[in-house]
Protein backbone atom coordinates (compact mmCIF):
# COMPACT_ATOMS: atom_id res chain seq x y z
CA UNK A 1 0.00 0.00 0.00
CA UNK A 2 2.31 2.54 0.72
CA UNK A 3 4.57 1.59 -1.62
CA UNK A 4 1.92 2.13 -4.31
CA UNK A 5 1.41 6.03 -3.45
CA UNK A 6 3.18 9.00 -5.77
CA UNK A 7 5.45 11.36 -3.85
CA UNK A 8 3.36 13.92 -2.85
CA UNK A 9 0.77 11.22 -1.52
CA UNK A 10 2.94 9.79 1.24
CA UNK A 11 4.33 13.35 2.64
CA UNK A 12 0.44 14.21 2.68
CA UNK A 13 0.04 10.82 4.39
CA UNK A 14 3.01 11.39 7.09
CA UNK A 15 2.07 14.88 7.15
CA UNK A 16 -1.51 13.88 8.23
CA UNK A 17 -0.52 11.01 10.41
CA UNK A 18 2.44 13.21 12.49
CA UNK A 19 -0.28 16.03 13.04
CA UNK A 20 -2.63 13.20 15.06
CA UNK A 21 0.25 12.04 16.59
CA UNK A 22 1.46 15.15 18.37
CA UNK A 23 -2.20 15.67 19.28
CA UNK A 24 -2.55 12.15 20.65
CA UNK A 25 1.23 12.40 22.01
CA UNK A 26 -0.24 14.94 23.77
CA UNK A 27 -2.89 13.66 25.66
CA UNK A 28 -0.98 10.32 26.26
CA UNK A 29 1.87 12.50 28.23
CA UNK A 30 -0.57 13.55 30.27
CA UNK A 31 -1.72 10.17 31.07
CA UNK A 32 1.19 8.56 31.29
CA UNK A 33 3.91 11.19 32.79
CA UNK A 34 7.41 9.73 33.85
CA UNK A 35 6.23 6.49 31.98
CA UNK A 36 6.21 8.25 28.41
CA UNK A 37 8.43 10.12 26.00
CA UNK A 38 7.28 13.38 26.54
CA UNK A 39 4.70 14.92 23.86
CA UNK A 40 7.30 14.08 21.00
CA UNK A 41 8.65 11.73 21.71
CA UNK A 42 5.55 9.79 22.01
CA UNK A 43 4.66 11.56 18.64
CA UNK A 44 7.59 10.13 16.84
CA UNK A 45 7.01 6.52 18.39
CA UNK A 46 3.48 6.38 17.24
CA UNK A 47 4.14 7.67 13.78
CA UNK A 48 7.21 5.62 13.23
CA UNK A 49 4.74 2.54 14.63
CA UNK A 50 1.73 3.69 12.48
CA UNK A 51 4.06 3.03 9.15
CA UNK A 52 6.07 0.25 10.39
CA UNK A 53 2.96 -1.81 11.59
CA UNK A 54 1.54 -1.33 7.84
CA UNK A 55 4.54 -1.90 6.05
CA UNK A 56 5.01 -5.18 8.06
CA UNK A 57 1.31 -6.22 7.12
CA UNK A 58 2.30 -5.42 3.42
CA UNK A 59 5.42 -7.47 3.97
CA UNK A 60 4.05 -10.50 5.12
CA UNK A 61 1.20 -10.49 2.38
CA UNK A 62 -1.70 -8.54 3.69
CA UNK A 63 -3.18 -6.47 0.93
CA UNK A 64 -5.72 -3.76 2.24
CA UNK A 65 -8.63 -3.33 0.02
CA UNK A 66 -10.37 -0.59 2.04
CA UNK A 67 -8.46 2.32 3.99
CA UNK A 68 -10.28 1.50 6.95
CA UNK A 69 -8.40 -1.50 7.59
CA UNK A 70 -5.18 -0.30 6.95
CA UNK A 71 -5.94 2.28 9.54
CA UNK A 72 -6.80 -0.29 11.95
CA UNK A 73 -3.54 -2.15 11.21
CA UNK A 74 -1.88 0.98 11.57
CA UNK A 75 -3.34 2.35 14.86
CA UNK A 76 -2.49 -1.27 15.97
CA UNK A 77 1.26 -1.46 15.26
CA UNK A 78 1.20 2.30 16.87
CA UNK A 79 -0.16 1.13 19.94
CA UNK A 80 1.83 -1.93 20.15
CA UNK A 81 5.08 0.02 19.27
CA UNK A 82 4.35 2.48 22.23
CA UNK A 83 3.36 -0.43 24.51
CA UNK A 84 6.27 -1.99 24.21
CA UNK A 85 8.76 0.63 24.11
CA UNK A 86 7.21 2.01 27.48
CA UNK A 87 7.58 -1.45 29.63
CA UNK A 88 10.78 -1.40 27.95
CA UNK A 89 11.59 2.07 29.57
CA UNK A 90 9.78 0.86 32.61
CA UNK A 91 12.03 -1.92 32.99
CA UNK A 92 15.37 -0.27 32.33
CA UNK A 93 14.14 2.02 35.06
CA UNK A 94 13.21 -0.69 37.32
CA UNK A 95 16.50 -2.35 36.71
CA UNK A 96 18.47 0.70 37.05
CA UNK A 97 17.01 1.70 40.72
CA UNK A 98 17.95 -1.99 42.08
């Protein structure tokens, strides 16, 4: 899928997606505090995990025939990307206080 798109297309797309994240970023640093990256931080993770999580459904042969679903697959592979790079901050923390 996003290998199919024209230039202009996917810096629209990232363009679009980055301008959720921050706003999303947002709200999740309030939630989350000392557990998250900060408002960009968390930004970049969930962009960066909105692509990757639909360019690893591409990869392993999942062809989206509505956009819906490849914004599902992409909100998914954001919040898994942010899920597990916060326990993984959690537990670096943990370790490092013990």
């Amino acid at each position: 899928m996003l290998s199919s798109l024209d230039t202009s297309s996917l810096v629209f797309a990232i363009a679009i997606v980055a301008i959720l994240s921050l706003m999303l970023g947002m709200a999740l640093d309030g939630l989350m505090q000392d557990d998250g990256f900060g408002p960009f931080g968390n930004m970049i993770v969930i962009t960066a995990g909105f692509f990757l999580g639909i360019f690893a459904a591409n990869r392993w042969g999942i062809r989206f025939g509505a956009l819906e679903i490849a914004v599902a697959t992409g909100l998914g592979g954001a919040f898994l990307a942010l899920l597990l790079l916060s326990l993984a901050k959690a537990g670096i923390e943990r370790a490092m206080r013990s």
